[in-house]
C-alpha atoms as a PDB file:
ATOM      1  CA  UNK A   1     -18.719  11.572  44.272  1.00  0.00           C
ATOM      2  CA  UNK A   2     -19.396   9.385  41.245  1.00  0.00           C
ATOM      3  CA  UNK A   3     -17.231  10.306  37.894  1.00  0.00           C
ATOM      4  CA  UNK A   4     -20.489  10.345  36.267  1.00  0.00           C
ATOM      5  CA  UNK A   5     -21.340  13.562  38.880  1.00  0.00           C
ATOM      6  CA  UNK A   6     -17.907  14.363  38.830  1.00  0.00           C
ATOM      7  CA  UNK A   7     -17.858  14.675  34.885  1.00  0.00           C
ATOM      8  CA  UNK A   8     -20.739  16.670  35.100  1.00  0.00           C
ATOM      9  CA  UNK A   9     -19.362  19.442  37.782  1.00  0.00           C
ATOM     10  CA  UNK A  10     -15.867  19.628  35.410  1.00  0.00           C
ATOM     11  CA  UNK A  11     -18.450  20.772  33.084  1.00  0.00           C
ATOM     12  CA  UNK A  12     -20.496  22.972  35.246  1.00  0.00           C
ATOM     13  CA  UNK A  13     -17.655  24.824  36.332  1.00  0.00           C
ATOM     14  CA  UNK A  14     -16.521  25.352  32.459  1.00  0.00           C
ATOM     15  CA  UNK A  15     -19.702  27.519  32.459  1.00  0.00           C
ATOM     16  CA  UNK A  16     -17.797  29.697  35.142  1.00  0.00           C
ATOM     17  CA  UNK A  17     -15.620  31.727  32.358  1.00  0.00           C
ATOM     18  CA  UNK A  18     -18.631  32.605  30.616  1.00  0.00           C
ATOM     19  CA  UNK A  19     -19.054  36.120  29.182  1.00  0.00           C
ATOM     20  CA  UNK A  20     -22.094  36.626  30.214  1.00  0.00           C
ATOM     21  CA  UNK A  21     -23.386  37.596  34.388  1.00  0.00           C
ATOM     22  CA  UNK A  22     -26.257  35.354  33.824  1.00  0.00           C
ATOM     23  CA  UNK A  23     -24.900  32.312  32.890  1.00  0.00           C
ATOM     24  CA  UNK A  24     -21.591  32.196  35.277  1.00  0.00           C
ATOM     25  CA  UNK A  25     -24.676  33.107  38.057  1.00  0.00           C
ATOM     26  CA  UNK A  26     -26.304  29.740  36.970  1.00  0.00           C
ATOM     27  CA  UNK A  27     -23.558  27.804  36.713  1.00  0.00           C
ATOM     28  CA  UNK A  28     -22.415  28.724  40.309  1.00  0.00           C
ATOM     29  CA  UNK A  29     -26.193  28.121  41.661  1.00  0.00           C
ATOM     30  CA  UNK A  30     -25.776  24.477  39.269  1.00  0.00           C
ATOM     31  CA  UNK A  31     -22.762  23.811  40.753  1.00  0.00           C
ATOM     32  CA  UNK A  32     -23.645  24.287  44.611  1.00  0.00           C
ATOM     33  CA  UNK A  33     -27.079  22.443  43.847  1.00  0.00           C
ATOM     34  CA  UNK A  34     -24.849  19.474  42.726  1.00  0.00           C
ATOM     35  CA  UNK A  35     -22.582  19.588  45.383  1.00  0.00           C
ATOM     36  CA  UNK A  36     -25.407  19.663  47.830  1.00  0.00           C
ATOM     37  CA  UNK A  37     -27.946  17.245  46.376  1.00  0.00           C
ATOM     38  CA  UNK A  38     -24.665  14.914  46.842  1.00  0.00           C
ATOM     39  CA  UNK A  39     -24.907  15.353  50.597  1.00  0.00           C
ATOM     40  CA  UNK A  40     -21.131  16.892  50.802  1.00  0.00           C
ATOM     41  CA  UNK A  41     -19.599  19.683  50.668  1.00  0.00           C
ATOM     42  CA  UNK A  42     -16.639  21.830  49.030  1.00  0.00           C
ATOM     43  CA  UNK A  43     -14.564  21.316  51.338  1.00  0.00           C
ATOM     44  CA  UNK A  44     -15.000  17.558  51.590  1.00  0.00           C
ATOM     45  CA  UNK A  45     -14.978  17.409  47.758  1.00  0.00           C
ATOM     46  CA  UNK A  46     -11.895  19.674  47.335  1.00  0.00           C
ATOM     47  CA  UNK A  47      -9.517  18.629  49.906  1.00  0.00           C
ATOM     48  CA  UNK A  48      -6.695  16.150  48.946  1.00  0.00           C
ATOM     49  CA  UNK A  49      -7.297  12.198  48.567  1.00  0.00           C
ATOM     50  CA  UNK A  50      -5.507  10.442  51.671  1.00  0.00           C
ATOM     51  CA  UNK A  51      -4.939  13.833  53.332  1.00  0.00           C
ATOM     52  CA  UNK A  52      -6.228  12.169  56.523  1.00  0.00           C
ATOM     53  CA  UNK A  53      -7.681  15.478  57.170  1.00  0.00           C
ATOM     54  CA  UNK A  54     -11.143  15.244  59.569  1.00  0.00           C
ATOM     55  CA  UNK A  55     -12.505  17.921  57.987  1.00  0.00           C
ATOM     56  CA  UNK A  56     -13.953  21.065  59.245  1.00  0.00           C
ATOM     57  CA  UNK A  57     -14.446  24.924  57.858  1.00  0.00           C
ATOM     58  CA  UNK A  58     -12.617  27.826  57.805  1.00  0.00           C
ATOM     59  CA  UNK A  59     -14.077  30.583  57.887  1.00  0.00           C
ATOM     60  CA  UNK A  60     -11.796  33.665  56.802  1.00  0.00           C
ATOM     61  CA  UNK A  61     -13.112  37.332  56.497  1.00  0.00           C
ATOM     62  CA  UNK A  62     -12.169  39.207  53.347  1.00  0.00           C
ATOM     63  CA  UNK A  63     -11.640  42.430  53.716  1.00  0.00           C
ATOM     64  CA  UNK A  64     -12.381  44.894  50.305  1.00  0.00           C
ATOM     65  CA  UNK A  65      -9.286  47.711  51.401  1.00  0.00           C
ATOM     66  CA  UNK A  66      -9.782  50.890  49.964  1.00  0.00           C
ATOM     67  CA  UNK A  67     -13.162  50.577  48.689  1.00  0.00           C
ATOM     68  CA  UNK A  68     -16.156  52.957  50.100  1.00  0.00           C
ATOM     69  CA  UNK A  69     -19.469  51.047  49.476  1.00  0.00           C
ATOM     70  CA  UNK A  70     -21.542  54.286  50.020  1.00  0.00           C
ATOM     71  CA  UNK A  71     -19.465  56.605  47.304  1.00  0.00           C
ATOM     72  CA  UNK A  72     -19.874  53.392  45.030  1.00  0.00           C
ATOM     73  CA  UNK A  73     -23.344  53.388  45.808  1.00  0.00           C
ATOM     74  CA  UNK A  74     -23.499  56.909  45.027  1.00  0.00           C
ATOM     75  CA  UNK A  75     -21.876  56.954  41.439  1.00  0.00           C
ATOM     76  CA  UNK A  76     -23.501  54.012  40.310  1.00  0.00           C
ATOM     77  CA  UNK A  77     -27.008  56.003  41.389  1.00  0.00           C
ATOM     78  CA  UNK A  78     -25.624  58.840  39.236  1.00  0.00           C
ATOM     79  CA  UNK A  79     -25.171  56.480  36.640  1.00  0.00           C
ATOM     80  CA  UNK A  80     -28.453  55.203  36.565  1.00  0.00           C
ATOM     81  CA  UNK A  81     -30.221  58.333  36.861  1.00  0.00           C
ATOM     82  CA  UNK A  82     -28.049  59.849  33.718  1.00  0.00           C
ATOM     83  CA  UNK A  83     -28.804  56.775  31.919  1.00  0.00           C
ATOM     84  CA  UNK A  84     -32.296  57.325  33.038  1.00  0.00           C
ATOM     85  CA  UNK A  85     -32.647  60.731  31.651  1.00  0.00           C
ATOM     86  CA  UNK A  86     -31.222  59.899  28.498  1.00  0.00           C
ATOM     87  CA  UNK A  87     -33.470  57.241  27.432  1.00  0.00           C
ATOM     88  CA  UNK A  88     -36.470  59.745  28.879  1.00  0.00           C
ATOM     89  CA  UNK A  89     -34.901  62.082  26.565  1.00  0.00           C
ATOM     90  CA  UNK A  90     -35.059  59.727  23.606  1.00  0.00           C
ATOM     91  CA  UNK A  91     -38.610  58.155  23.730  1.00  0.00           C
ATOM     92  CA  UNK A  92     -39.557  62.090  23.725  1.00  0.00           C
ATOM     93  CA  UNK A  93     -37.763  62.600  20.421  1.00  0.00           C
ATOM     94  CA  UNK A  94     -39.029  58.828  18.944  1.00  0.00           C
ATOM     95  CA  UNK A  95     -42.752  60.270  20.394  1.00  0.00           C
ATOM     96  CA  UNK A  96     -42.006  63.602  18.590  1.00  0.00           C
ATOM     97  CA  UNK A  97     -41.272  61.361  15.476  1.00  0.00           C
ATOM     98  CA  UNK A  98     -44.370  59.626  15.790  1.00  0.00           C
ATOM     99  CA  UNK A  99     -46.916  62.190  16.722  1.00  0.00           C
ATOM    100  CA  UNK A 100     -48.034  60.303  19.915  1.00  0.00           C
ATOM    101  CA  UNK A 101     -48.848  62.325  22.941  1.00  0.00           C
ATOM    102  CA  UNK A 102     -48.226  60.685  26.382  1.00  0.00           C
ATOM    103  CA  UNK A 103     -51.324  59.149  26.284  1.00  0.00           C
ATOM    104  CA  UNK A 104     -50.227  57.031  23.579  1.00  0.00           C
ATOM    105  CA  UNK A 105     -53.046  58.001  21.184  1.00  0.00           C
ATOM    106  CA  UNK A 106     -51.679  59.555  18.367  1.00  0.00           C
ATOM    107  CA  UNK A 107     -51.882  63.269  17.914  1.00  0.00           C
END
């Protein structure tokens, strides 16, 4: 990889720390774009100068212990549906304010 393209994934991968889901999500998809429209790969591009390694990919299967993806499922549902209701409970009260029906004519 060039250290022009090289300079440019350092920077890419700054984005990584970001605060914000969005923007670490871009920089990731930037990042793997890069990598690609190089015609390598991570490994290739990660592994050791003079390692004399042939390359190749491991493939490793991580396993989440302890975690039930259903009863997550569940409580996030439950959190959605109480956030849900709450924000159906205030554009009745901001409707209320208004004097606007549900039709959205006003009363």
């Amino acid at each position: 990889m060039k250290e022009g393209d090289r300079t440019k994934l350092i920077r890419i991968l700054g984005m990584l720390g970001s605060d914000h889901p969005g923007e670490r999500a871009a920089a990731a998809l930037a990042a793997h774009r890069l990598v690609q429209s190089k015609r390598t790969n991570w490994y290739d591009l990660l592994k050791p100068p003079g390692s004399g390694d042939t390359g190749g990919v491991i493939v490793r299967t991580v396993y989440e212990w302890g975690i039930d993806h259903a009863k997550a499922a569940e409580a996030r549902m439950r959190q959605v549906r109480a956030e849900n209701e709450q924000l159906r409970r205030e554009v009745s009260q901001l409707r209320n304010r208004l004097g606007v029906r549900n039709t959205g004519r006003p009363v």
